[in-house]
C-alpha atoms as a PDB file:
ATOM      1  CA  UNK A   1      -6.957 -13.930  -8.570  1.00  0.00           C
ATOM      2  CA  UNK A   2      -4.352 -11.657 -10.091  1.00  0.00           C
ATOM      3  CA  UNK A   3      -6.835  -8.242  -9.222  1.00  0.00           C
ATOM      4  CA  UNK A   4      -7.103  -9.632  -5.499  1.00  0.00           C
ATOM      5  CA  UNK A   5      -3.346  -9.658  -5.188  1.00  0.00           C
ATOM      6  CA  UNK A   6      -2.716  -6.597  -7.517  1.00  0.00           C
ATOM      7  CA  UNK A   7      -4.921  -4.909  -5.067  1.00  0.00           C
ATOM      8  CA  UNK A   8      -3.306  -5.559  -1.830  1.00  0.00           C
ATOM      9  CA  UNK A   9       0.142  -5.043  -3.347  1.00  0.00           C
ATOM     10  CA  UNK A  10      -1.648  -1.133  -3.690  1.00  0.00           C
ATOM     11  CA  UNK A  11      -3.107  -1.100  -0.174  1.00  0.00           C
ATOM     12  CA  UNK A  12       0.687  -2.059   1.344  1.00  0.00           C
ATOM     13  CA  UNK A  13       2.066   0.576  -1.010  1.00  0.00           C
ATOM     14  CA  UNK A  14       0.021   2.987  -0.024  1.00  0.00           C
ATOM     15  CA  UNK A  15       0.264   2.280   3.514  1.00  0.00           C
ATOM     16  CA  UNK A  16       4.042   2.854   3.464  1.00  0.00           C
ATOM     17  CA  UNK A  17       3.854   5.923   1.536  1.00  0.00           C
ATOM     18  CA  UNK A  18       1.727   6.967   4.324  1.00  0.00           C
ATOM     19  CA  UNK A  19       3.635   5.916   7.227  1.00  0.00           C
ATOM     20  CA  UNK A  20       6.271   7.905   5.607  1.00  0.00           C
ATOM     21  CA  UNK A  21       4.521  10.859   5.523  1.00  0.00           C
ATOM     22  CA  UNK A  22       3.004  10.373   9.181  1.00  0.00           C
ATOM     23  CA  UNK A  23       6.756   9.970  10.454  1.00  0.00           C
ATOM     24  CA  UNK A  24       7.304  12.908   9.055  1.00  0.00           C
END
């Protein structure tokens, strides 16, 4: 479903963001 997807595009977003933020 388009939510499903929607919602892991989010998660992986928000992951990065906080990588970034860790590497920092």
């Amino acid at each position: 479903m388009a939510a499903s997807s929607l919602l892991l595009f989010s998660l992986c977003i928000g992951l990065q963001i906080f990588s970034g933020f860790a590497d920092k």
